[in-house]
Each structure stands twice: as C-alpha cells, then as structure tokens.
N, C-alpha and C. Protein backbone atom coordinates (compact mmCIF):
# COMPACT_ATOMS: atom_id res chain seq x y z
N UNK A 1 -49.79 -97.39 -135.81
CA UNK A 1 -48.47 -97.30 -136.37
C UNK A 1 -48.49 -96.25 -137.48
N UNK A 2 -47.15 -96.00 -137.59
CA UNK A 2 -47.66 -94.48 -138.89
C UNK A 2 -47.34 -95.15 -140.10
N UNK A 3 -47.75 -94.73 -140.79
CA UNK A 3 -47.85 -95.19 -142.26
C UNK A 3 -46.41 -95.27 -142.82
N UNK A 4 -45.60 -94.72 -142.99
CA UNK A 4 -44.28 -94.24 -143.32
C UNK A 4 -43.19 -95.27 -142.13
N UNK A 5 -43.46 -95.25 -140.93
CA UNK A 5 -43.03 -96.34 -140.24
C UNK A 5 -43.37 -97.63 -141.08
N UNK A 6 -44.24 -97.77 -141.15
CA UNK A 6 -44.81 -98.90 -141.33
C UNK A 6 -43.96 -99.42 -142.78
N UNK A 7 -44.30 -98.95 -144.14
CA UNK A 7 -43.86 -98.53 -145.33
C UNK A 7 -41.98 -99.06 -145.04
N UNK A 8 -41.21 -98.54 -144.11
CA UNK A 8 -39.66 -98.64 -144.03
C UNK A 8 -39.86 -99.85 -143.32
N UNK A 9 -40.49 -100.09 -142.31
CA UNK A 9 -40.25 -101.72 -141.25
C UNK A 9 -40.54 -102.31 -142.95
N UNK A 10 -41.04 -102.93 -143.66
CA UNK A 10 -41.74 -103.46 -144.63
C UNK A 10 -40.57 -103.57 -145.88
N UNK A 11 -40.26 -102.24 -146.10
CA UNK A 11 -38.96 -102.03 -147.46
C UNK A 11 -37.58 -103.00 -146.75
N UNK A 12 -37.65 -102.89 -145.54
CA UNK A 12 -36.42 -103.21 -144.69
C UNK A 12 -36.53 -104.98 -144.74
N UNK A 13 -37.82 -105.24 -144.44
CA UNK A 13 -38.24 -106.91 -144.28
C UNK A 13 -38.11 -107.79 -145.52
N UNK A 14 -38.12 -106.73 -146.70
CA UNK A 14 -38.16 -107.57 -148.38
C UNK A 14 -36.91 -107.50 -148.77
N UNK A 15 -36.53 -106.16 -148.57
CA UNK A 15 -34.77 -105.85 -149.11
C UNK A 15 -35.27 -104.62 -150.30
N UNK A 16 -36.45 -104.53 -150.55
CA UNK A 16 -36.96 -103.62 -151.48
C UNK A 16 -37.46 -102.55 -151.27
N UNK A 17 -38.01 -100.89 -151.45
CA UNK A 17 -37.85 -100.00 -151.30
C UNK A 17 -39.84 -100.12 -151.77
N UNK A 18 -40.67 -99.67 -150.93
CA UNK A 18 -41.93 -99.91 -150.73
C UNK A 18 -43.02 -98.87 -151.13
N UNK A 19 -43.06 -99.66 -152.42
CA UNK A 19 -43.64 -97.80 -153.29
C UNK A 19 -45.45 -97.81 -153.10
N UNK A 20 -45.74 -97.08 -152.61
CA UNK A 20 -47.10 -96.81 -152.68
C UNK A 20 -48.13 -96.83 -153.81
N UNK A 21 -48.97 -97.46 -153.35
CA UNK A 21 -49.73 -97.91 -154.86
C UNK A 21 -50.36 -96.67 -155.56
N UNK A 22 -50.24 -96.73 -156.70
CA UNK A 22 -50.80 -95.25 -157.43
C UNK A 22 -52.16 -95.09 -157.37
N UNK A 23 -52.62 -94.04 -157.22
CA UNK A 23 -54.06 -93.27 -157.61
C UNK A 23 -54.61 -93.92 -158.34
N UNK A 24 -56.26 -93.99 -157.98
CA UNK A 24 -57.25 -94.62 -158.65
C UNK A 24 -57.16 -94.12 -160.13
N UNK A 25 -56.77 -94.92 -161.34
CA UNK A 25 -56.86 -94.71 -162.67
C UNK A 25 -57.50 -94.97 -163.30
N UNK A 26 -58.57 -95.60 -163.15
CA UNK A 26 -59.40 -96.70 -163.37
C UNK A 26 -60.15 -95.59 -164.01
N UNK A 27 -60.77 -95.99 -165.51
CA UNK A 27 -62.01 -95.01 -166.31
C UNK A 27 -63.21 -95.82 -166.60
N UNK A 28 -64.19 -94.91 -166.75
CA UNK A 28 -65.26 -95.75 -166.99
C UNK A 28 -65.25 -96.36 -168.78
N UNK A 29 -65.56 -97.50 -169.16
CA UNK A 29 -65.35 -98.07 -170.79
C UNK A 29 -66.71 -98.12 -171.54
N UNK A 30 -68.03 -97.76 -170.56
CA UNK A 30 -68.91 -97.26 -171.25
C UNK A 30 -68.71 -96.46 -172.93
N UNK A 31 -67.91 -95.46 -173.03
CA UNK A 31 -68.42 -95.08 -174.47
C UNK A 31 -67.00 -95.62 -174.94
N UNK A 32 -65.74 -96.24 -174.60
CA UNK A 32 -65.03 -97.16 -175.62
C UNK A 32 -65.91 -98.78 -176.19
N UNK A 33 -66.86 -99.14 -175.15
CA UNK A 33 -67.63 -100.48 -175.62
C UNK A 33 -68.20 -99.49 -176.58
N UNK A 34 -69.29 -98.67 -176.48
CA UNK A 34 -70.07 -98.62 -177.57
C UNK A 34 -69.63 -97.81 -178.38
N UNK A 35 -68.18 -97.56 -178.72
CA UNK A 35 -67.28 -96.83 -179.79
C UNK A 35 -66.92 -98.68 -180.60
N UNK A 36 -66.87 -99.67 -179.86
CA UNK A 36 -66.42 -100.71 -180.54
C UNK A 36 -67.21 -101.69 -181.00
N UNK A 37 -68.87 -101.31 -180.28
CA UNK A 37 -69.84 -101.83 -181.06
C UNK A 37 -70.51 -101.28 -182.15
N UNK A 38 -70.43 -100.14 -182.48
CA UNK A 38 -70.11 -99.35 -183.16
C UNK A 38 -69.55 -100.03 -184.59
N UNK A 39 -68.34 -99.81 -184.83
CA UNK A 39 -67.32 -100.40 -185.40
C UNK A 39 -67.65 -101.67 -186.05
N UNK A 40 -68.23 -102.94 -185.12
CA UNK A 40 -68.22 -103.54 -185.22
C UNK A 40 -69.86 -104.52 -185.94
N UNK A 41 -70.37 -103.08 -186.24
CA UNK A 41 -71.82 -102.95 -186.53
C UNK A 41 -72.24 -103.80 -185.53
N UNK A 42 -72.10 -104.01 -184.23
CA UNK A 42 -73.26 -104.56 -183.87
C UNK A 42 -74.18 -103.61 -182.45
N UNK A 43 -73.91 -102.40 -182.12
CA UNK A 43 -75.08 -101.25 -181.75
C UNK A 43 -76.18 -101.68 -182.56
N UNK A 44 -76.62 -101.70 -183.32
CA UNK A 44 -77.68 -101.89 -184.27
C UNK A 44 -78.59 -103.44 -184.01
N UNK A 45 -77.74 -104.16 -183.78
CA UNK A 45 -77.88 -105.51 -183.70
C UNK A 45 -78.38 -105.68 -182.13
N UNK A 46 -77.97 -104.95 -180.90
CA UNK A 46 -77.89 -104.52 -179.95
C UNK A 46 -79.51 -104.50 -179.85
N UNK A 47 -79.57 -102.48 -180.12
CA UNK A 47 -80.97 -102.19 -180.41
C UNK A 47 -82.00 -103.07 -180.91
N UNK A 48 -81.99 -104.09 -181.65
CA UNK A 48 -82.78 -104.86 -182.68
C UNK A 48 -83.59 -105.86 -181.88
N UNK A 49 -82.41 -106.39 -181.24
CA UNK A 49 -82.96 -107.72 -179.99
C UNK A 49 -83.24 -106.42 -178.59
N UNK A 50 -83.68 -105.65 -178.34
CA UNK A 50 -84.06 -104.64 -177.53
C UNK A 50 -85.40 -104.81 -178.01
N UNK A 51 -85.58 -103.88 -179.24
CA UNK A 51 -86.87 -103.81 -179.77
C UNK A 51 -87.46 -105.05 -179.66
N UNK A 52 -86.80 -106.19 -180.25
CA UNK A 52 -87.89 -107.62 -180.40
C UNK A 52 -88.15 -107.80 -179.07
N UNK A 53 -87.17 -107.48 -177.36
CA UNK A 53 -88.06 -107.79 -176.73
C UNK A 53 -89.27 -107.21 -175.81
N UNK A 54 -89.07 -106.11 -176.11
CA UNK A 54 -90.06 -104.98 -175.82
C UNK A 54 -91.37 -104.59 -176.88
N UNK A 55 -91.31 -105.91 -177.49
CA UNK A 55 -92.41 -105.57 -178.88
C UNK A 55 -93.70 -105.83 -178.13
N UNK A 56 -94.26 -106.93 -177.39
CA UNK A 56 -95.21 -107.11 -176.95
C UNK A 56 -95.53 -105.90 -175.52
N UNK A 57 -95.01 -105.40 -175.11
CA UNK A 57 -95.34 -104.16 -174.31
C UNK A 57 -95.81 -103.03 -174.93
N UNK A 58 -94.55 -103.01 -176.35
CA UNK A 58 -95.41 -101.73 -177.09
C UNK A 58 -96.70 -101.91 -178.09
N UNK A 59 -96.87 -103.14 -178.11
CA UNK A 59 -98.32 -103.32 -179.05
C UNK A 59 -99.02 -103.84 -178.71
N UNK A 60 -98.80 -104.46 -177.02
CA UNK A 60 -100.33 -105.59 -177.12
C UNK A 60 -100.48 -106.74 -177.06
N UNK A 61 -101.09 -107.80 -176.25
CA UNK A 61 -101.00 -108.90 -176.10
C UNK A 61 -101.47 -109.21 -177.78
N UNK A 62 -102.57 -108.90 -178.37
CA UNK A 62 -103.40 -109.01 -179.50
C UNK A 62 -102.64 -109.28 -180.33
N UNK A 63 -101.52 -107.90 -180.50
CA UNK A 63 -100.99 -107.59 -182.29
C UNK A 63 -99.48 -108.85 -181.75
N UNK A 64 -99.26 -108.50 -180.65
CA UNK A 64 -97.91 -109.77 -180.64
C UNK A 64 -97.91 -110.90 -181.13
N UNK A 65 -99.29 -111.59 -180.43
CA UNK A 65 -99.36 -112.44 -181.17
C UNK A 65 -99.44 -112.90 -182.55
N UNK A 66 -99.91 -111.96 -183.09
CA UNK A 66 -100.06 -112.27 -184.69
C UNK A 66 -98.82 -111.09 -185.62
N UNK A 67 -97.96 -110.63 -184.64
CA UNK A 67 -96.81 -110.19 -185.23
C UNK A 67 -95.85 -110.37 -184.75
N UNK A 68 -94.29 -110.45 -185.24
CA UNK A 68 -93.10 -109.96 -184.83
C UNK A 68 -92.16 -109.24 -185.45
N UNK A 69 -91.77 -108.48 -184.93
CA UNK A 69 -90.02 -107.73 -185.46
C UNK A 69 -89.56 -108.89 -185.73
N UNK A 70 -88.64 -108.66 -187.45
CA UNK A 70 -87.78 -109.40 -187.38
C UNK A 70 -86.45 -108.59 -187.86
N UNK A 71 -86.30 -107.53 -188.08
CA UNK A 71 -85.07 -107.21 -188.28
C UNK A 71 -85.35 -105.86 -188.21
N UNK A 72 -84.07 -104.68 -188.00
CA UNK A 72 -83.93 -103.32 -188.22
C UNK A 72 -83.07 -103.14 -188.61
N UNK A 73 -83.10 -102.52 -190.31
CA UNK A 73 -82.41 -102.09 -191.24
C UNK A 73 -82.20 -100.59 -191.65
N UNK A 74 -81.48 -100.37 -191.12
CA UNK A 74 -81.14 -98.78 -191.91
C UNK A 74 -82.05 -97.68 -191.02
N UNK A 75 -82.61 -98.14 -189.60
CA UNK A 75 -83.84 -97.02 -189.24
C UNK A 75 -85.14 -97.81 -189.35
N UNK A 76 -85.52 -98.62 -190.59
CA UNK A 76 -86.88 -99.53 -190.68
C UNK A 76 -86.59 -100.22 -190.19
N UNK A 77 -87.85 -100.56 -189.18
CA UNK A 77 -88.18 -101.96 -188.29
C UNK A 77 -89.27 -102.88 -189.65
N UNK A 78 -88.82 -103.82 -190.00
CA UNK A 78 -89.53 -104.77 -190.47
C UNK A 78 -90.09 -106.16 -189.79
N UNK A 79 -91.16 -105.41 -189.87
CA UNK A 79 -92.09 -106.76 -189.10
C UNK A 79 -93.34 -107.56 -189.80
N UNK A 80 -92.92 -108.84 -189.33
CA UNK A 80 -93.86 -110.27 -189.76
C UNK A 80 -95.17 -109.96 -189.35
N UNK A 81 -96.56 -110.28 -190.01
CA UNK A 81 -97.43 -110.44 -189.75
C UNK A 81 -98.45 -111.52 -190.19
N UNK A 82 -99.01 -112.08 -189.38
CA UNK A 82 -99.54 -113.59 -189.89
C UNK A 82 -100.68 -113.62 -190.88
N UNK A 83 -101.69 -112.58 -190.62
CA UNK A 83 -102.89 -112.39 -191.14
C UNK A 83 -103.15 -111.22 -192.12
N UNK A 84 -103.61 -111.30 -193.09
CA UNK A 84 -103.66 -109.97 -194.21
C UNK A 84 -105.04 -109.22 -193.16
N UNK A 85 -105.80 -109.49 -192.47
CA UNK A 85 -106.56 -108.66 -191.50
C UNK A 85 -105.90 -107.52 -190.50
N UNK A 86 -105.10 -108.69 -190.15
CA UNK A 86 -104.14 -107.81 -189.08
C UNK A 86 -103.27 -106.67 -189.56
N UNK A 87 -102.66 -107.14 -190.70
CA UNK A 87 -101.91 -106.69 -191.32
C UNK A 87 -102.60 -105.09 -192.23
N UNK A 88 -103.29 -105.45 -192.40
CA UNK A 88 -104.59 -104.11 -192.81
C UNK A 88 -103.98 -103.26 -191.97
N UNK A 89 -104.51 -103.73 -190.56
CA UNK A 89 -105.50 -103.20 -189.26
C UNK A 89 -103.72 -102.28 -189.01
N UNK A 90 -102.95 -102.80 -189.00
CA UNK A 90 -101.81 -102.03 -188.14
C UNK A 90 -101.08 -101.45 -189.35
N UNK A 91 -101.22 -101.11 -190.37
CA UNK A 91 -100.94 -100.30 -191.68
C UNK A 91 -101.97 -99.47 -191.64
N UNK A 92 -102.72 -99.11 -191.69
CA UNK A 92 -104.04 -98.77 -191.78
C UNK A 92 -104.08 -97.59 -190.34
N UNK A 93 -104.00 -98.41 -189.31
CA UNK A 93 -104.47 -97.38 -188.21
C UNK A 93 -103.50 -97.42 -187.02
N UNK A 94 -102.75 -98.36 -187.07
CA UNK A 94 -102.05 -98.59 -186.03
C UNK A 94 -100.46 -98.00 -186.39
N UNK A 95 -99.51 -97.82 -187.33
CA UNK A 95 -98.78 -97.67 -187.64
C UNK A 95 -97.81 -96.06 -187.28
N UNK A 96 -99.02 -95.31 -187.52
CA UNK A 96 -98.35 -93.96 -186.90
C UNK A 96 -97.96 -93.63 -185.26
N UNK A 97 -98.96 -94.73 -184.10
CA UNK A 97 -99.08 -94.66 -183.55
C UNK A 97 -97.68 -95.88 -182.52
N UNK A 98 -97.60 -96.96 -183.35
CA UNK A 98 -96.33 -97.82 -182.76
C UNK A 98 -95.21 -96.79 -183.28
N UNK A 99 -94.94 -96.53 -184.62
CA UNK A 99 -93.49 -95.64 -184.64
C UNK A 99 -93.52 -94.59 -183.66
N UNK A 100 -94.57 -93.76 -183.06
CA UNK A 100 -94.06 -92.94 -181.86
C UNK A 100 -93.59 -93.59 -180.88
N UNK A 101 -94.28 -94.46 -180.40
CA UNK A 101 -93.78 -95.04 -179.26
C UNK A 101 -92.46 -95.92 -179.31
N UNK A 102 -92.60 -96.09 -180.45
CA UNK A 102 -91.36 -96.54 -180.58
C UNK A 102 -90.05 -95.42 -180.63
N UNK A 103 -90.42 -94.72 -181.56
CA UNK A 103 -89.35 -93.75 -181.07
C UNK A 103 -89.24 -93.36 -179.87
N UNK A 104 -89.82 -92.81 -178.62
CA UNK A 104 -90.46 -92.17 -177.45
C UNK A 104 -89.19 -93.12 -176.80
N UNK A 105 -89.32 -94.63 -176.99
CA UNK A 105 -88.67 -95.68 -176.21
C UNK A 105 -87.27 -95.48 -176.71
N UNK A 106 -86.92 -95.70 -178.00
CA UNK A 106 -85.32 -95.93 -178.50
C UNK A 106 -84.84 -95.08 -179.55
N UNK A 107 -85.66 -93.89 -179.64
CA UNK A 107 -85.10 -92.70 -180.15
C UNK A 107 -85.59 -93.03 -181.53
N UNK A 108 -85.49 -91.58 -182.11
CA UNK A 108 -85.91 -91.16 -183.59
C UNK A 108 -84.98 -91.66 -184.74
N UNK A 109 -83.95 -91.72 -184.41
CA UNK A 109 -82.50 -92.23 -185.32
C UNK A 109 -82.65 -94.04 -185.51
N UNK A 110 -83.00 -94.23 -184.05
CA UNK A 110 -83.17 -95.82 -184.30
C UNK A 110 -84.47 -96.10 -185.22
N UNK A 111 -85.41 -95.86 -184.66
CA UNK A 111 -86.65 -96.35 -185.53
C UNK A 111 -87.20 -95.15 -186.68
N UNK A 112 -87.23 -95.17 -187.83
CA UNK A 112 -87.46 -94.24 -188.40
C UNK A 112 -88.63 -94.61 -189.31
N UNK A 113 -88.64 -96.06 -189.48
CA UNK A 113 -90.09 -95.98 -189.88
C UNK A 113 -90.35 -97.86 -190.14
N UNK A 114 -91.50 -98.17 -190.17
CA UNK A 114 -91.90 -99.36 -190.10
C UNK A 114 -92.62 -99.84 -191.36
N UNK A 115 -92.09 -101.04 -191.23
CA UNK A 115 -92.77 -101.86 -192.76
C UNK A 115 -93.50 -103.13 -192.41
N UNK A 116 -94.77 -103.16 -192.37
CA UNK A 116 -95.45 -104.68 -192.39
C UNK A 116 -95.41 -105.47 -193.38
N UNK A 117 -94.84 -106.86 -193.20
CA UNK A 117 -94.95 -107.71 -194.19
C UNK A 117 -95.33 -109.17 -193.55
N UNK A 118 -96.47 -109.63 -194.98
CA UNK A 118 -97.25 -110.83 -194.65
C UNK A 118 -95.89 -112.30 -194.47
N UNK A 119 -96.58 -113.15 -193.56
CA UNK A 119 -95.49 -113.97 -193.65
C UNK A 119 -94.88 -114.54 -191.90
C-alpha cells in the first residue's frame, strides 16, 4: 500500500488529518549529565569511588591490604595506612610510582598528588 494512501485511508478513519512523526531529535546527554555533575560537585565524588575501586589493581594485593583511599580532595588522593612500616615503604619508594599510574588511569588533573596517613 503506498504510504500517502495509507496516511489519508487513516486521517479519513479518525476524522483527523495524519501528521507524520518528526525526525529523529533525540541528542546524546552525555556532556549535559556531566555539565550537571559538575555543578553539582559530584564528578569528583564520581572519580573518588572509581579510584577506591581500582585501588587494589593499582597497588597490589600486599599494599591493599594494609591501605585504603579514603577521600580525593582538591587533586590529593588521601590514603589510610595501617602500619608505620608500610607506611615508610610507600612514602619512601612507592609513591612516585602509584601517582603515575594513577594518573596514566584517571588523568593528571584528577590525581595530582598523594598523601599517606597512619590510621
């Protein structure tokens, strides 16, 4: 049947005049969400629970255990550490080496530098 046939049998059957549905308008809301998480400071908050759960991939069955992210403030990741040994050990030698990878993973802007604290 032709479309336009079809369209008038149809306008004729309702009493109404049979308007064709408009063009796909539809946009993607990708960068209005993260224009409103944004806003809403929580991008940051976002990233944060990202990092905490990707912490044990980037450091190690070892250091996980005896550490965690607990917050990212301003660029610093501040993280818990149980043992003043450990806590040495990843100030000391380990530290230059998680902020790359950490950046590498969630960018230079997000992680800008790390603070161990006992506790």
């Amino acid at each position: 049947m032709h479309p336009g046939l079809k369209a008038r049998i149809i306008a004729e059957w309702r009493g109404l005049p049979e308007e064709p549905f408009p063009k796909d308008t539809a946009a993607a809301v990708g960068g209005l969400v993260e224009s409103v998480l944004g806003k809403l400071g929580l991008k940051t908050r976002i990233r944060e629970e990202e990092i905490k759960a990707a912490w044990k991939e980037v450091v190690g069955d070892f250091l996980a255990r005896h550490s965690a992210p607990a917050a990212l403030e301003n660029g610093t990741l501040v993280v818990h550490v149980l043992q003043p040994t450990v806590h040495f050990e990843l100030e000391r030698v380990w530290k230059r080496k998680l902020l790359l990878k950490l950046q590498e993973r969630f960018g230079k802007t997000t992680v800008r530098e790390i603070r161990f604290r006992l506790g």
